[in-house]
C-alpha atoms as a PDB file:
ATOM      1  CA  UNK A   1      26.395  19.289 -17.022  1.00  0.00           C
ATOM      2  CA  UNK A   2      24.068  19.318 -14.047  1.00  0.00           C
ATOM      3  CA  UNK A   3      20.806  16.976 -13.524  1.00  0.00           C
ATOM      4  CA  UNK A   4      17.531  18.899 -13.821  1.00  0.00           C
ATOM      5  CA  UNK A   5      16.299  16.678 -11.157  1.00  0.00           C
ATOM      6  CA  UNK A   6      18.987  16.476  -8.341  1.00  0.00           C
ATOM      7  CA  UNK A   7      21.235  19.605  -9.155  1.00  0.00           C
ATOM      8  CA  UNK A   8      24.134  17.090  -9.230  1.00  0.00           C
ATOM      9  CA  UNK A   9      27.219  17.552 -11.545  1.00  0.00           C
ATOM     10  CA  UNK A  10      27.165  14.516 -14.484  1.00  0.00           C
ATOM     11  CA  UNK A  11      30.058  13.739 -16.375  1.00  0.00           C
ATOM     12  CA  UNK A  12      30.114  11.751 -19.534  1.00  0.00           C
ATOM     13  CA  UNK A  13      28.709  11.597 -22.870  1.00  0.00           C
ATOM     14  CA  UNK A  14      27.770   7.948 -23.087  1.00  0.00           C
ATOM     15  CA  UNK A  15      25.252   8.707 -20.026  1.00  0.00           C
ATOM     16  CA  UNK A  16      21.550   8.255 -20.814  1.00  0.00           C
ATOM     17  CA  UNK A  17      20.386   8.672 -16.574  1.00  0.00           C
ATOM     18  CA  UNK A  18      21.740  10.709 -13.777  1.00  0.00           C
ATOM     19  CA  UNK A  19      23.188   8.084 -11.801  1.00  0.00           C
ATOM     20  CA  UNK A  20      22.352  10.107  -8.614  1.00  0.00           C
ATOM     21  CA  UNK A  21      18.709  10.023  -8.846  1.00  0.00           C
ATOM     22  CA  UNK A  22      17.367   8.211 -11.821  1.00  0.00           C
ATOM     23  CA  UNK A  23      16.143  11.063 -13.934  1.00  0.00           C
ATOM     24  CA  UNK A  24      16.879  10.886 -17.626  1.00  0.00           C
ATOM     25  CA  UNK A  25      19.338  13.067 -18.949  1.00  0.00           C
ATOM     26  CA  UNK A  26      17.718  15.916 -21.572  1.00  0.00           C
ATOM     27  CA  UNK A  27      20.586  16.867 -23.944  1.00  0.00           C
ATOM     28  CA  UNK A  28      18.376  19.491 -26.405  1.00  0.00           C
ATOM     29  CA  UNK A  29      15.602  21.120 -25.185  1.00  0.00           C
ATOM     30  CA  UNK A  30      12.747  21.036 -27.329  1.00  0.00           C
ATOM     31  CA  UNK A  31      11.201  24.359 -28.266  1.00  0.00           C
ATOM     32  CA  UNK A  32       7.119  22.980 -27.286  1.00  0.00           C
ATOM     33  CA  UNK A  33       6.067  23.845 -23.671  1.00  0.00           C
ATOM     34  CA  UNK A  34       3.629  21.817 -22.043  1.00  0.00           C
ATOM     35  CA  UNK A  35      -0.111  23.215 -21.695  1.00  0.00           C
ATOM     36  CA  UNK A  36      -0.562  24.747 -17.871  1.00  0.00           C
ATOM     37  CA  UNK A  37      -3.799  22.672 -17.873  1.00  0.00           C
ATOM     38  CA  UNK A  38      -1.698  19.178 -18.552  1.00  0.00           C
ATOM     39  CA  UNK A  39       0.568  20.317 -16.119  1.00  0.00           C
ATOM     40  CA  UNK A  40      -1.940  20.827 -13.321  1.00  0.00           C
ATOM     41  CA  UNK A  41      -3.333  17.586 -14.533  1.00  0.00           C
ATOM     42  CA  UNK A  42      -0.421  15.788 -14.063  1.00  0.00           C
ATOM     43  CA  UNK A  43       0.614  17.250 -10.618  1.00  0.00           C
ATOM     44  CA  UNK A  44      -2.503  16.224  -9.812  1.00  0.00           C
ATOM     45  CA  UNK A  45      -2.447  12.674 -10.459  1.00  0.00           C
ATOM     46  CA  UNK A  46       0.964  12.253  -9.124  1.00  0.00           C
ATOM     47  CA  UNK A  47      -0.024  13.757  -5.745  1.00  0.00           C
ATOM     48  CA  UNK A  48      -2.337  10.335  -5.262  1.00  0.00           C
ATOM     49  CA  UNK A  49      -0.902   7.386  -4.420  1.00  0.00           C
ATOM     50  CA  UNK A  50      -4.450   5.293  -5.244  1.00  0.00           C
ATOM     51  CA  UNK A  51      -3.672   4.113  -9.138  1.00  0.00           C
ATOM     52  CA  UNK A  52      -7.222   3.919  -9.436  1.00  0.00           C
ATOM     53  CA  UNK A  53      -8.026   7.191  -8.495  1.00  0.00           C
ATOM     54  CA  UNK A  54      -4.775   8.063 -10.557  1.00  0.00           C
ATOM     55  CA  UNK A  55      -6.190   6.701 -13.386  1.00  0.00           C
ATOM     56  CA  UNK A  56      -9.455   8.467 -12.995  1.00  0.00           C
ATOM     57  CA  UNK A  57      -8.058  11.922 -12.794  1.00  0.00           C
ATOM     58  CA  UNK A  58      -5.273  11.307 -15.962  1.00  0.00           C
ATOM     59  CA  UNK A  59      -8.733   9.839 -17.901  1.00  0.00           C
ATOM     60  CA  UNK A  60     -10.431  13.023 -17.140  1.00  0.00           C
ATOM     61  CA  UNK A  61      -7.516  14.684 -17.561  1.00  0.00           C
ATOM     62  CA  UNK A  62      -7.226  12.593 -21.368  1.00  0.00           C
ATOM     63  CA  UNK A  63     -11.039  13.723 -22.400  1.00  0.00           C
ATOM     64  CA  UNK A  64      -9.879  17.362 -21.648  1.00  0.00           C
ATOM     65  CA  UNK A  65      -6.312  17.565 -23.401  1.00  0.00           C
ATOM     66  CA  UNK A  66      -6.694  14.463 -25.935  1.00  0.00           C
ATOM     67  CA  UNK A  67      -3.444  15.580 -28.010  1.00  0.00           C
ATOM     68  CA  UNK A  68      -1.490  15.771 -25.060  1.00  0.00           C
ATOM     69  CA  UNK A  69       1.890  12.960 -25.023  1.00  0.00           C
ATOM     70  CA  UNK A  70       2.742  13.547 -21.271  1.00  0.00           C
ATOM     71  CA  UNK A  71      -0.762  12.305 -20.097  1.00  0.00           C
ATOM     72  CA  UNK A  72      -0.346   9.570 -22.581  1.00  0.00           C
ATOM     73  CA  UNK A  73       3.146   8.742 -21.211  1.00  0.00           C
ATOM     74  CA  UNK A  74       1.578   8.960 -17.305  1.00  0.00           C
ATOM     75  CA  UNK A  75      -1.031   6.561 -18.266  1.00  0.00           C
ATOM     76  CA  UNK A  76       1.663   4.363 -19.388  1.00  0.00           C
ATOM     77  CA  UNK A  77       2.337   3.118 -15.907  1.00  0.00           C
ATOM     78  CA  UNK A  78      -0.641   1.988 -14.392  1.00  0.00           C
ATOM     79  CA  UNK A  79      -1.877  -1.269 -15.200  1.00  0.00           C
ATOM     80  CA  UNK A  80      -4.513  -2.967 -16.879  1.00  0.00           C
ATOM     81  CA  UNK A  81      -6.934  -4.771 -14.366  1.00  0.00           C
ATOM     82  CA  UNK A  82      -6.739  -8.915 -14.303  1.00  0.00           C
ATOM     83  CA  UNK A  83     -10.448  -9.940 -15.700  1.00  0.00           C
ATOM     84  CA  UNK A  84      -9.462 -13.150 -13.344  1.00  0.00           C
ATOM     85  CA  UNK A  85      -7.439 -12.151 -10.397  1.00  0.00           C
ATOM     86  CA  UNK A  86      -5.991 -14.923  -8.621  1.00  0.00           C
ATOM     87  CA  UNK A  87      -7.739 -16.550  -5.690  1.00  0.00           C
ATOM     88  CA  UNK A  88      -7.127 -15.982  -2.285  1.00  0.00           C
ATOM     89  CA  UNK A  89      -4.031 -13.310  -3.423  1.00  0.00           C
ATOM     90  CA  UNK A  90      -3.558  -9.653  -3.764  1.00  0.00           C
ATOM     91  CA  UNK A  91      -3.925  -8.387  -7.165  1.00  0.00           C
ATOM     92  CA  UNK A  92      -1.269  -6.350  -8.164  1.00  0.00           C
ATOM     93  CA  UNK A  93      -2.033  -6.082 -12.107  1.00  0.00           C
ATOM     94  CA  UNK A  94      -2.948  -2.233 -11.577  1.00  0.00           C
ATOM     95  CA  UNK A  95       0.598  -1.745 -10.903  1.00  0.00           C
ATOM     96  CA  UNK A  96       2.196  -1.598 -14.413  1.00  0.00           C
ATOM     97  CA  UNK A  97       5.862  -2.829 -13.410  1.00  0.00           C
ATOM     98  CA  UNK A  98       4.235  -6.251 -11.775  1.00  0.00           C
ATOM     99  CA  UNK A  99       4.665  -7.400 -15.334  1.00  0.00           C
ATOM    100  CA  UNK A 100       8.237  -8.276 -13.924  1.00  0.00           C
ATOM    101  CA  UNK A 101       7.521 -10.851 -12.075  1.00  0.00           C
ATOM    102  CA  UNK A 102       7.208 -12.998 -14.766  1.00  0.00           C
ATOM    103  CA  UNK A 103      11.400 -13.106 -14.517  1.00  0.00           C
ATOM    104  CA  UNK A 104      11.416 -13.069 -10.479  1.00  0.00           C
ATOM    105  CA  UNK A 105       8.863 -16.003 -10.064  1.00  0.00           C
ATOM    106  CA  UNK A 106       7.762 -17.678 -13.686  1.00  0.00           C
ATOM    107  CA  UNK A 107       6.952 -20.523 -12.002  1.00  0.00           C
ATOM    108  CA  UNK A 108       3.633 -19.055 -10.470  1.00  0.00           C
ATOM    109  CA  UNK A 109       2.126 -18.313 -13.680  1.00  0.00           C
ATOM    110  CA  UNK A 110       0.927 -20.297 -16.542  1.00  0.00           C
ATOM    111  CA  UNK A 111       2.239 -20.314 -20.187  1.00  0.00           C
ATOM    112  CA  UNK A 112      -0.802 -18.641 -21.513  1.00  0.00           C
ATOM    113  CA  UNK A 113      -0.349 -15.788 -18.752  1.00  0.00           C
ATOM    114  CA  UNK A 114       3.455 -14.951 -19.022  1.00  0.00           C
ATOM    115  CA  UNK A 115       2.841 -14.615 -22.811  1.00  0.00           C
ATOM    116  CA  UNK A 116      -0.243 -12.157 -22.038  1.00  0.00           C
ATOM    117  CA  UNK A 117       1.972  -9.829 -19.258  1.00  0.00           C
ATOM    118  CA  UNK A 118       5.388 -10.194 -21.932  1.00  0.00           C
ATOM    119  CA  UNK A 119       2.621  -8.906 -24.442  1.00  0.00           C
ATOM    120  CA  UNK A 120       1.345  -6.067 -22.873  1.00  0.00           C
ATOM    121  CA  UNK A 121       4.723  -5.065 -21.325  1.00  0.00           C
ATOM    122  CA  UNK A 122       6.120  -4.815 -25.043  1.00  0.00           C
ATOM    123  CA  UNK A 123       3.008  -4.951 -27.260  1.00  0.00           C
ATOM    124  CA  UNK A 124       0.027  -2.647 -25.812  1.00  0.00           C
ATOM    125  CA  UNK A 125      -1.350  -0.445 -28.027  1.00  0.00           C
ATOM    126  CA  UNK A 126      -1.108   2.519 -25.634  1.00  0.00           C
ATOM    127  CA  UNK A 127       2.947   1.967 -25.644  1.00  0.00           C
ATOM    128  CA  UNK A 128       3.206   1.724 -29.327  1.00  0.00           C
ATOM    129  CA  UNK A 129       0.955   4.598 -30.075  1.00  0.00           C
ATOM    130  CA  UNK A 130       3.179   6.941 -27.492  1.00  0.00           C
ATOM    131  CA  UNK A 131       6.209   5.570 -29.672  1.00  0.00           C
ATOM    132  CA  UNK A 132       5.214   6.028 -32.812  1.00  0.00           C
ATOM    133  CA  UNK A 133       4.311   9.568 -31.187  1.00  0.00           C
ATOM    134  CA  UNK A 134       7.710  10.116 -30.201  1.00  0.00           C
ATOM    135  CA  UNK A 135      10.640  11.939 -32.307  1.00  0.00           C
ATOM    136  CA  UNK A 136      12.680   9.018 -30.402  1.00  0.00           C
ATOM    137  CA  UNK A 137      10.817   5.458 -30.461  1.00  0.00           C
ATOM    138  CA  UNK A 138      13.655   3.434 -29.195  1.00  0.00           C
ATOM    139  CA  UNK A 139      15.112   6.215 -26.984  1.00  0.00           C
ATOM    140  CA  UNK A 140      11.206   6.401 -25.714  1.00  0.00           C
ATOM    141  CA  UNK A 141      11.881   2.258 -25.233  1.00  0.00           C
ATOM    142  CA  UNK A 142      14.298   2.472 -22.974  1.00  0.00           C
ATOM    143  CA  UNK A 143      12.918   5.304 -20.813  1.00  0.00           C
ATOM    144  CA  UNK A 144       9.876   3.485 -20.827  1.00  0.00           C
ATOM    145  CA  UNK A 145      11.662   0.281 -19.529  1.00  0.00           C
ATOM    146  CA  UNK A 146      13.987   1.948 -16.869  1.00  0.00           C
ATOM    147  CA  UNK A 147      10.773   3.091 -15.025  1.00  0.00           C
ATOM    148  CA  UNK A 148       9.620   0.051 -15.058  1.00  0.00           C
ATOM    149  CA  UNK A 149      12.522  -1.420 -14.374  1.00  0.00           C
ATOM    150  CA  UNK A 150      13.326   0.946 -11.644  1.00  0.00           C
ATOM    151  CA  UNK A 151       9.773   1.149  -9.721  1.00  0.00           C
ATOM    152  CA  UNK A 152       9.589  -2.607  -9.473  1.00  0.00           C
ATOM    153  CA  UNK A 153      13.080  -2.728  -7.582  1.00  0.00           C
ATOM    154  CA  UNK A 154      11.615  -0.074  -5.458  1.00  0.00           C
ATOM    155  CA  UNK A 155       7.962  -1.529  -4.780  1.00  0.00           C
ATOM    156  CA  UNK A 156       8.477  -5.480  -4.844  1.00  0.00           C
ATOM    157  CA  UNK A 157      12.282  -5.882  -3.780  1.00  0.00           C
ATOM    158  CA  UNK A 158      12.936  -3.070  -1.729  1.00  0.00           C
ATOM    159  CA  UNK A 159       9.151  -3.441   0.176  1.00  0.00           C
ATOM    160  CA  UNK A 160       9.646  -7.422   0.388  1.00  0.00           C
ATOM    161  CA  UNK A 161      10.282  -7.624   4.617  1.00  0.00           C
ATOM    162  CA  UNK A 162      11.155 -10.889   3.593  1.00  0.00           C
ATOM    163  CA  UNK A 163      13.476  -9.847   1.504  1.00  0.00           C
ATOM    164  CA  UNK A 164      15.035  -7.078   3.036  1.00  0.00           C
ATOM    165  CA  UNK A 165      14.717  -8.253   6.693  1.00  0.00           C
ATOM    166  CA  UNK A 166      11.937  -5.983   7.819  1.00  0.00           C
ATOM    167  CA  UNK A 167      10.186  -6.770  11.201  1.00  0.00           C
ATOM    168  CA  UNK A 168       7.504  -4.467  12.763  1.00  0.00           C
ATOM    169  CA  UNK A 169       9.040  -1.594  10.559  1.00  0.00           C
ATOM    170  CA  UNK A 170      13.008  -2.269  11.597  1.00  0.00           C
ATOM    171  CA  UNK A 171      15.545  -3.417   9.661  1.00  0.00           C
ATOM    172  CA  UNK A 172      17.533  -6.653  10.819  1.00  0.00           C
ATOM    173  CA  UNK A 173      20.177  -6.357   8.968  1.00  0.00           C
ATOM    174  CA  UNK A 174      22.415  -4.594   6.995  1.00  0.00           C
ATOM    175  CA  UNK A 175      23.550  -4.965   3.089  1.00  0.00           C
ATOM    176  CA  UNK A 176      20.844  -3.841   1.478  1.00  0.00           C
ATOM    177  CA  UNK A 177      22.347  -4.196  -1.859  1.00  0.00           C
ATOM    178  CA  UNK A 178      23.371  -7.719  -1.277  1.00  0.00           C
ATOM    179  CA  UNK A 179      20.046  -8.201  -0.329  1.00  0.00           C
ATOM    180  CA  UNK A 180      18.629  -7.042  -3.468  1.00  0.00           C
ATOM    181  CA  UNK A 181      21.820  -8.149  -5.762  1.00  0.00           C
ATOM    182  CA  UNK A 182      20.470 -11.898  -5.412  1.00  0.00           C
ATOM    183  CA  UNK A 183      16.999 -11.390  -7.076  1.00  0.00           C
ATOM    184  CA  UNK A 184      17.939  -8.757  -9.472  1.00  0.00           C
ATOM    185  CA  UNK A 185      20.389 -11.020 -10.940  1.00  0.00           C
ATOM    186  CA  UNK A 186      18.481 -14.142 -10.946  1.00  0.00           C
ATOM    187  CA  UNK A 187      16.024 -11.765 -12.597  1.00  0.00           C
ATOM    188  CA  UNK A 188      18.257 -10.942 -15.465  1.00  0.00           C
ATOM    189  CA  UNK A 189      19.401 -13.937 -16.002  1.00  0.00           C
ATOM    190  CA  UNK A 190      15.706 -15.324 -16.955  1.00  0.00           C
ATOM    191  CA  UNK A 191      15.461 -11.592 -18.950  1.00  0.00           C
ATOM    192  CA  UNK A 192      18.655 -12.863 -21.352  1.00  0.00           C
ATOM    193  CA  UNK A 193      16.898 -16.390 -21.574  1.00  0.00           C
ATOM    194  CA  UNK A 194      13.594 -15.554 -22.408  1.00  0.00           C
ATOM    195  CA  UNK A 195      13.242 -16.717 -26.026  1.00  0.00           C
ATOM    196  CA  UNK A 196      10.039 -15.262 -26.323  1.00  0.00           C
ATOM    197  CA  UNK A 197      11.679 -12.106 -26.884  1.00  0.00           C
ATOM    198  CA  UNK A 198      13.913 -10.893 -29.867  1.00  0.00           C
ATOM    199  CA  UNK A 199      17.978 -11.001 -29.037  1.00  0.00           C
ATOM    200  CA  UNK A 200      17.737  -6.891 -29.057  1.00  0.00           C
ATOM    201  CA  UNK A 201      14.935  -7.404 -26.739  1.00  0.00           C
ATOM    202  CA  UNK A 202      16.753  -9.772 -24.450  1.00  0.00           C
ATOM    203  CA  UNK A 203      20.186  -6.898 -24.962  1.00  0.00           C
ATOM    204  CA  UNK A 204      17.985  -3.681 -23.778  1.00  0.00           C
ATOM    205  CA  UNK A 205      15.003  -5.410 -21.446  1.00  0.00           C
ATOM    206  CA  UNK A 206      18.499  -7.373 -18.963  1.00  0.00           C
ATOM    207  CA  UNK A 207      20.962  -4.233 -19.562  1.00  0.00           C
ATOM    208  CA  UNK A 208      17.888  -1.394 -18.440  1.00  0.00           C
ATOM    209  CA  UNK A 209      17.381  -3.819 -15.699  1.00  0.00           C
ATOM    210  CA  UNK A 210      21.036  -3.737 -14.579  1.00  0.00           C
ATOM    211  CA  UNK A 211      21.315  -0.125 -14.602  1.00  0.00           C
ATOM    212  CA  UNK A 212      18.106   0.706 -12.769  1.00  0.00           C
ATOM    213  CA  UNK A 213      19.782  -1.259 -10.202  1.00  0.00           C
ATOM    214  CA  UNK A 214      22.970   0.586 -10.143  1.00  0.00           C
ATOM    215  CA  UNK A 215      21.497   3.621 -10.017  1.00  0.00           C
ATOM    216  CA  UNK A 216      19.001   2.612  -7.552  1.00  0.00           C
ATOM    217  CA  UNK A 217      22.154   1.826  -5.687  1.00  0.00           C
ATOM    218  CA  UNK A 218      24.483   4.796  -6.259  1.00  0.00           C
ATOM    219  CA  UNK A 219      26.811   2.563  -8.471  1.00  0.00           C
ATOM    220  CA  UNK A 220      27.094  -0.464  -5.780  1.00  0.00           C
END
């Protein structure tokens, strides 16, 4: 079978994303099309890289197609504003997948605050009403959780110059994926410890984590 993203050849059943590019692997099609308008909506949103203004347009886009799941599911990923943004830092609460750092750097937050980001990564009410939407709830889960998963490896780990090495726009050095091994694991380590979460939750939130690396990393 071939990726509907990439074009690449996949083999095996047991495979949930194309380990190429990241894309989740459609086995049935489903006989509903998606309304041109939500379409054009959605192209449009994606096309700006401002959440705020990305939120905007998918809101307008909401009060025009209110039945539609794929605005829903866009408006999934962009954050709820901090009423109390910390002092004298950037605030990156608009950015839906900074609810990770609670596993890369728990120390910075207080008890009352990891519980609130663990809440509203597992617990908003916009997630569970796009599940409960969803012929698939947990198989909705886990896609939900590999974007996350995957976009903060891509916006806090791979843009970290401190991280990666990074000076004036160069790289310094070379093995990347070591680079980004180190704080991946650490942060699935906390993920299997966190008993604020279920054991299931603990099983799919580390293992999603895991695999967005690998794929982020063609298998390395």
């Amino acid at each position: 079978m071939k990726c509907a993203r990439c074009g690449k050849e996949i083999a095996g059943e047991e495979i949930a994303f194309c380990p190429y590019c990241g894309e989740k692997i459609l086995r049935e099609k489903t006989p509903e099309q998606t309304d041109p308008r939500v379409e054009e909506w959605i192209r449009k949103a994606l096309a700006v890289s401002s959440l705020p203004e990305r939120k905007k347009i998918l809101d307008q886009a909401k009060a025009e197609c209110p039945d539609s799941p794929e605005i829903d599911w866009e408006l999934l990923f962009i954050g709820h504003k901090d009423p109390k943004p910390p002092k004298g830092r950037l605030d990156f609460s608009i950015i839906k997948s900074w609810l990770l750092q609670i596993y890369r750097t728990p120390g910075e937050f207080s008890d009352e605050k990891r519980n609130a980001m663990r809440k509203e990564l597992f617990e908003d009410p916009q997630l569970i009403s796009v599940l409960e939407a969803s012929g698939d709830p947990e198989g909705k889960m886990e896609e939900y959780l590999y974007r996350l998963c995957r976009e903060y490896i891509e916006v806090f780990l791979e843009e970290d110059n401190r991280l990666m090495g990074n000076l004036f726009g160069f790289r310094l050095g070379r093995n990347k994926e070591e680079r980004l091994a180190r704080p991946v694991s650490e942060m699935v380590h906390r993920m299997e410890a966190d008993e604020a979460l279920t054991p299931e939750r603990r099983e799919q939130l580390s293992r999603i984590m895991r695999q967005a690396f690998e794929t982020r990393k063609g298998g390395r």
